[in-house]
Protein backbone atom coordinates (compact mmCIF):
# COMPACT_ATOMS: atom_id res chain seq x y z
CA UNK A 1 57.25 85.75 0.40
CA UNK A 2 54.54 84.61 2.55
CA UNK A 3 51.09 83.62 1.23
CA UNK A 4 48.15 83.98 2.79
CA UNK A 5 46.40 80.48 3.56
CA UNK A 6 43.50 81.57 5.47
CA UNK A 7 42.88 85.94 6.04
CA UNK A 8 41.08 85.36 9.16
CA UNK A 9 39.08 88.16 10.50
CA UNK A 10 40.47 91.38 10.16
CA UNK A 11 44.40 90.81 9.46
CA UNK A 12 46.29 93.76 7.95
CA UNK A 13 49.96 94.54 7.75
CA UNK A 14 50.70 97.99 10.22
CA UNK A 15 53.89 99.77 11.20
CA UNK A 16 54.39 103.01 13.19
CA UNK A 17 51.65 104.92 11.04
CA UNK A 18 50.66 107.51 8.77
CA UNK A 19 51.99 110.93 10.34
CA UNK A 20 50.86 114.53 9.37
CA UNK A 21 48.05 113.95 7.25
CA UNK A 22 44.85 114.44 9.22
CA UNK A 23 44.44 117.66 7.64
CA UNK A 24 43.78 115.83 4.18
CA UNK A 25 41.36 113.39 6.72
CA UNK A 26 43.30 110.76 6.87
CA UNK A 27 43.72 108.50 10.07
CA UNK A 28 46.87 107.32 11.59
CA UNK A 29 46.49 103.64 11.50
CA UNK A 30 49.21 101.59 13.00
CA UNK A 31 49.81 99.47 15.17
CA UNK A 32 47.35 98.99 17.97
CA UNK A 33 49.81 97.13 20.56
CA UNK A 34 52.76 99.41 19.42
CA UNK A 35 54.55 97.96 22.90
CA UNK A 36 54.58 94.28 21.62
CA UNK A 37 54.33 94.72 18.11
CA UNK A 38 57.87 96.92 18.66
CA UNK A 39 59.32 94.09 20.48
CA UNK A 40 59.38 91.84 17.73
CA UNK A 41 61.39 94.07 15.36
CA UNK A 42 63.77 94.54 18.11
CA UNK A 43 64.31 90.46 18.78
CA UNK A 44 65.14 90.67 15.00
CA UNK A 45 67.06 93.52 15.03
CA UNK A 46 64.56 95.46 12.34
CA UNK A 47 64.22 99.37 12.56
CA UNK A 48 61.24 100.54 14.63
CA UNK A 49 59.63 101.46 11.57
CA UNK A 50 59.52 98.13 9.78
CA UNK A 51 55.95 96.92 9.21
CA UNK A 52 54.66 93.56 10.54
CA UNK A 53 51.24 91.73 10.57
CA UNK A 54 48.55 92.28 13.09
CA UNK A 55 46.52 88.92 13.46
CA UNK A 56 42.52 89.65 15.34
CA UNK A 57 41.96 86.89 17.75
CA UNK A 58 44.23 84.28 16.39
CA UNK A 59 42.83 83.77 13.25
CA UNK A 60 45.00 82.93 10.07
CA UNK A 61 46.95 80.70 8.15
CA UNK A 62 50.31 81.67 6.75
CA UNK A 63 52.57 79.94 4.33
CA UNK A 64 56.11 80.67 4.54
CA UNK A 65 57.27 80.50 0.10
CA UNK A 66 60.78 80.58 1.20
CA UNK A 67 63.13 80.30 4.55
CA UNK A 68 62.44 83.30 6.60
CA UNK A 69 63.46 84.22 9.90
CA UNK A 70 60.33 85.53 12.22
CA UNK A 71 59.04 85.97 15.24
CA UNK A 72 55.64 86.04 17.36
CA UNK A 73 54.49 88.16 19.91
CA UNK A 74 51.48 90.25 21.58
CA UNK A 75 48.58 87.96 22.43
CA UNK A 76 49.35 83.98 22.64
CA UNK A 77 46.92 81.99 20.72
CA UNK A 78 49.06 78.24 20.82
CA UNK A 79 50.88 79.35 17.39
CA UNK A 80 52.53 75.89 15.41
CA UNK A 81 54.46 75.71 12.89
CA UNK A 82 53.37 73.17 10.53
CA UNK A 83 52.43 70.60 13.73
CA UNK A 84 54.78 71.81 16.23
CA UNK A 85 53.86 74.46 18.58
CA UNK A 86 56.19 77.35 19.14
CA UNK A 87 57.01 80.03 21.69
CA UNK A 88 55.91 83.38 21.54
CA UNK A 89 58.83 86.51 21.67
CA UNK A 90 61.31 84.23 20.39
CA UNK A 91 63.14 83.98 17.13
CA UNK A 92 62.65 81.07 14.43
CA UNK A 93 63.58 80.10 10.71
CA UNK A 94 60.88 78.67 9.16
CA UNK A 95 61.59 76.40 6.12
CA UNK A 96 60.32 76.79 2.82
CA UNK A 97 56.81 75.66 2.91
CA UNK A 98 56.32 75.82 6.19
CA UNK A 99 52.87 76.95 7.67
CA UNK A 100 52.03 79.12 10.56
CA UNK A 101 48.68 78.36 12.12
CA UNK A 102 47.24 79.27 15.40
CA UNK A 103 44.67 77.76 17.70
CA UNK A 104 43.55 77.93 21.80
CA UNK A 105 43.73 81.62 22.77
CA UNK A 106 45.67 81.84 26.10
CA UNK A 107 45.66 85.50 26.82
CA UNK A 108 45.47 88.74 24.49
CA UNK A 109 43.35 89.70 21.48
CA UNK A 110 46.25 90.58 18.88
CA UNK A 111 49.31 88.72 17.37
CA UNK A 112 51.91 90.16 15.41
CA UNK A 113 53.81 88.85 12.97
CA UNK A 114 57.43 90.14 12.67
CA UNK A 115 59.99 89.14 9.82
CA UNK A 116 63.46 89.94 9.64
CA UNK A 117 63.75 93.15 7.54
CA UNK A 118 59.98 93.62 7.63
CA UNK A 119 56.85 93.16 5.42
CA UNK A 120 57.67 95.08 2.36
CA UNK A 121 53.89 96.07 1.10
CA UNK A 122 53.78 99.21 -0.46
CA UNK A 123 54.54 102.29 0.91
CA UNK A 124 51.86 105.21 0.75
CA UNK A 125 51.94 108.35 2.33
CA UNK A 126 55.57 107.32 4.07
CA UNK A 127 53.67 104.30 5.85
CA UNK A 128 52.95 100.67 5.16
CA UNK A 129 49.72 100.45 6.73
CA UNK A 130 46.59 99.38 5.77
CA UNK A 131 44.17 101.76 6.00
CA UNK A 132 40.56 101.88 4.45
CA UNK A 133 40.55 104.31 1.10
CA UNK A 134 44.22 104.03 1.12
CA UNK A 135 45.32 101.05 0.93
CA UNK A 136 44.03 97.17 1.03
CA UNK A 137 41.64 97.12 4.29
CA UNK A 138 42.79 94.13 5.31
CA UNK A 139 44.69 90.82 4.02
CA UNK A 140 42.80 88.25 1.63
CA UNK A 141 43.18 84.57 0.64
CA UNK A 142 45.71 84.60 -1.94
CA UNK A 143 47.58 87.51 -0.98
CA UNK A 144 51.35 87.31 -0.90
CA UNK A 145 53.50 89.36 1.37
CA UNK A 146 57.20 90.65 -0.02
CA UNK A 147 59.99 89.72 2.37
CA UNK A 148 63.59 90.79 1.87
CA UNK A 149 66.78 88.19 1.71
CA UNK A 150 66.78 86.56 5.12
CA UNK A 151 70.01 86.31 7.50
CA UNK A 152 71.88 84.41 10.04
CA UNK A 153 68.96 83.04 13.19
CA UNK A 154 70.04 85.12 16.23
CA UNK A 155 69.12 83.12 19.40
CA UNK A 156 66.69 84.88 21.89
CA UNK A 157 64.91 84.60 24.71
CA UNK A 158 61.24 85.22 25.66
CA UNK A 159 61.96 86.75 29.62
CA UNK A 160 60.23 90.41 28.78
CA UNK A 161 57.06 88.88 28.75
CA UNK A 162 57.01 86.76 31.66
CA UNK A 163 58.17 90.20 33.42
CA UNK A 164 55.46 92.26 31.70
CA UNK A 165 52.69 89.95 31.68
CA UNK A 166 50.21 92.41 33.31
CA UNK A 167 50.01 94.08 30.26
CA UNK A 168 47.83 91.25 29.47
CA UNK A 169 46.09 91.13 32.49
CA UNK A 170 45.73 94.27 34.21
CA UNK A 171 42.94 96.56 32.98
CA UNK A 172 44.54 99.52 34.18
CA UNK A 173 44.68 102.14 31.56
CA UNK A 174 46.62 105.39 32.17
CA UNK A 175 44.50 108.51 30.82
CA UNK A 176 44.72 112.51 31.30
CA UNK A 177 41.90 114.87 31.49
CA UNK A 178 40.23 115.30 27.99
CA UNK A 179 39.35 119.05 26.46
CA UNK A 180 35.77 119.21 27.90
CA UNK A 181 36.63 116.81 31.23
CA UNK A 182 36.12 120.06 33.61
CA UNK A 183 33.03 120.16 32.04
CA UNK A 184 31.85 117.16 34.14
CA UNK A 185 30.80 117.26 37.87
CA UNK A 186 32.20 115.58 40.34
CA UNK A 187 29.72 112.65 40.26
CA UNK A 188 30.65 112.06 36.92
CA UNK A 189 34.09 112.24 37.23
CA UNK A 190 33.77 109.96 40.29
CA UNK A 191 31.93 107.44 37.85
CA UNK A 192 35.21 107.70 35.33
CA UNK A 193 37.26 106.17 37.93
CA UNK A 194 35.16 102.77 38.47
CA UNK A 195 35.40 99.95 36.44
CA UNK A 196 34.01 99.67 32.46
CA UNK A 197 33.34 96.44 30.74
CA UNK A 198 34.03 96.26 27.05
CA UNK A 199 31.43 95.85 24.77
CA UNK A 200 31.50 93.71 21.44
CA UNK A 201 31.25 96.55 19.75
CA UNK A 202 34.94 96.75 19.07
CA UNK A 203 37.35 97.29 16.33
CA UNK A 204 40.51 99.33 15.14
CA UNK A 205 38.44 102.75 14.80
CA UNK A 206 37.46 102.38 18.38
CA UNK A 207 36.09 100.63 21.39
CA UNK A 208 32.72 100.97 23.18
CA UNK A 209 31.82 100.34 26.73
CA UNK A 210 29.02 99.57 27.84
CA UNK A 211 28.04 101.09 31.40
CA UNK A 212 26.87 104.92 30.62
CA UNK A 213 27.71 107.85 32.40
CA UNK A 214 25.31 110.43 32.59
CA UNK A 215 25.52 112.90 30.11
CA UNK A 216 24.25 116.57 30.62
CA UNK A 217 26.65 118.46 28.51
CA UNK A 218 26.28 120.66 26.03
CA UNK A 219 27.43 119.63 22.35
CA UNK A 220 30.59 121.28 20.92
CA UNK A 221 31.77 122.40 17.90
CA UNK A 222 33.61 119.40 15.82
CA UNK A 223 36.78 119.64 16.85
CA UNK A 224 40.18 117.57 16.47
CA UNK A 225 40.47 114.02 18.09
CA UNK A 226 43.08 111.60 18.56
CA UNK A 227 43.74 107.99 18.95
CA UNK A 228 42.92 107.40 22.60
CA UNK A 229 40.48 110.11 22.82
CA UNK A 230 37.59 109.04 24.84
CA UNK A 231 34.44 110.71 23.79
CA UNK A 232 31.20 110.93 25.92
CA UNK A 233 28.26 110.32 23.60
CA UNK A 234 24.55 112.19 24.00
CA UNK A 235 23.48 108.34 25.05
CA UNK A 236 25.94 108.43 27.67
CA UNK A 237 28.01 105.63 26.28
CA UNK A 238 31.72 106.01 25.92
CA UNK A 239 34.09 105.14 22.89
CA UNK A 240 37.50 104.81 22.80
CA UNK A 241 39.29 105.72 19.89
CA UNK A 242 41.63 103.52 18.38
CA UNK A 243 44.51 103.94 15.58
CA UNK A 244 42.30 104.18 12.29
CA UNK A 245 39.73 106.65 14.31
CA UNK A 246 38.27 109.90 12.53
CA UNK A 247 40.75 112.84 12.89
CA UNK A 248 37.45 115.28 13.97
CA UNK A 249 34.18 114.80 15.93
CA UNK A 250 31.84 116.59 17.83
CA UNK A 251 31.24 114.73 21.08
CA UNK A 252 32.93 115.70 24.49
CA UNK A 253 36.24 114.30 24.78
CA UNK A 254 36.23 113.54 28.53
CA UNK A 255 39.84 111.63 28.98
CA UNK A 256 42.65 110.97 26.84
CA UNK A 257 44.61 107.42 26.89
CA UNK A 258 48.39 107.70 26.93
CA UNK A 259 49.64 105.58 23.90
CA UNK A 260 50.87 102.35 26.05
CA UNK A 261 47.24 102.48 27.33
CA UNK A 262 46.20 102.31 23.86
CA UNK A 263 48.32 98.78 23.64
CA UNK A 264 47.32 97.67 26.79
CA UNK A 265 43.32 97.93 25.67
CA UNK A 266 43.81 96.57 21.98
CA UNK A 267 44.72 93.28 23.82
CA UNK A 268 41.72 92.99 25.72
CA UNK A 269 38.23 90.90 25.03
CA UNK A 270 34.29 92.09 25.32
CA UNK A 271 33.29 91.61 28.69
CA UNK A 272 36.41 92.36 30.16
CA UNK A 273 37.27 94.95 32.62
CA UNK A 274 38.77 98.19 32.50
CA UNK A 275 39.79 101.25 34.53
CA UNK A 276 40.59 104.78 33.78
CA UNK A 277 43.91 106.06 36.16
CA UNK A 278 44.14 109.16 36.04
CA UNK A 279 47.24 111.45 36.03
CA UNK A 280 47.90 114.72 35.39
CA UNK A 281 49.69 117.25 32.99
CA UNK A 282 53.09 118.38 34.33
CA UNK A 283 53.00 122.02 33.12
């Protein structure tokens, strides 16, 4: 088991997602950084599909009930273990007792928790994640995490992400034209390509930024969206949609992120920078 000591801000145990039921109007969910919350079931040789915990900006206190074997990675926020600090990507048993705490943020927005064999919450809907309306919205004081019988430590090493530390740093974010984006003109899709700063307003249904673009479209009908759709509000503001987005809406959807571009923005912070790339459907 682990207990929760402290729930933080908006903690909540993901996996892949929820698949195939956005007819019924039900989001995906899942992980935001798929790309780093994958690599820590891989260092503990999980399946892809086992569920971990996503910790917001470092906050949190965990309590490990009995020896477990885990992991850390996505964004580095100085994690200890009771007083000693640990590495991120790399594998350790923690002893019964033993708490996880985190404290100066160092890069990223988003921490993930991996244990070997996976959080075992409940399964709904053939997922594990939380997800407002179905399950728990996010983790509590109290709560206690199932864990199954822990094996042998393998050793690791934590080389991927000194190769692949732009993904913290760049704010490059690969996207493809949206439905409506020939509806724009070539001002405004001259404006798409120069940089956005992310506003505050920010969660896991989706981000805002906060330099407009002029908007002189006409509305359309609701139609289907996506996580990573980027919609062009009647203010001229754009929002991002993230994994527990709305499976319908009814602005323009002016660019769609690819799903590593999803990761790369769910570790970023308001104020920072970002940049659409554009490239285009091989047909």
């Amino acid at each position: 088991m682990i207990k929760v000591l402290h729930p933080g801000i908006y903690n909540t145990v993901q996996d892949q997602g929820r698949f195939g039921y956005a007819k019924m109007g039900i989001p995906t969910a899942g992980f935001l950084d798929a790309y780093t919350a994958d690599f820590g079931n891989f260092l503990l040789d999980n399946k892809e599909s086992d569920a971990a915990v996503e910790i917001t900006f470092g906050q949190g206190k965990f309590q490990f009930t009995r020896p477990t074997v885990f992991c850390l990675t996505g964004g580095d926020f100085s994690p200890k273990l009771d007083s000693d600090l640990i590495e991120m990507n790399r594998v350790y048993r923690a002893k019964s007792g033993a708490v996880l705490s985190f404290g100066k943020r160092n890069f990223g927005a988003r921490t993930y928790l991996a244990v070997q064999g996976g959080i075992q919450s409940e399964v709904i809907l053939k997922s594990r994640s939380f997800s407002k309306g179905i399950t728990p919205v996010r983790l509590e004081k109290g709560d206690e995490l199932k864990t199954v019988e822990q094996q042998e430590l393998r050793e690791t090493g934590n080389a991927r992400v000194r190769e692949h530390i732009k993904h913290f740093t760049s704010g490059d974010l690969a996207c493809y034209p949206g439905p409506e984006f020939d509806r724009l003109n070539d001002k405004q899709k001259q404006r798409l390509s120069e940089p956005f700063t992310l506003s505050s307003d920010n969660n896991r249904v989706g981000y805002r930024l906060n330099e407009p673009l002029e908007n002189d479209l006409q509305p359309i009908l609701t139609s289907s969206v996506l996580p990573g759709t980027i919609q062009l509000t009647p203010s001229g503001k754009l929002i991002v949609l993230m994994k527990d987005c709305q499976v319908s809406g009814g602005y323009p959807r002016v660019l769609q992120l690819s799903e590593y571009a999803i990761s790369r923005l769910s570790q970023k912070m308001a104020g920072e920078n970002v940049r659409f790339k554009m490239h285009n459907f091989n047909l």
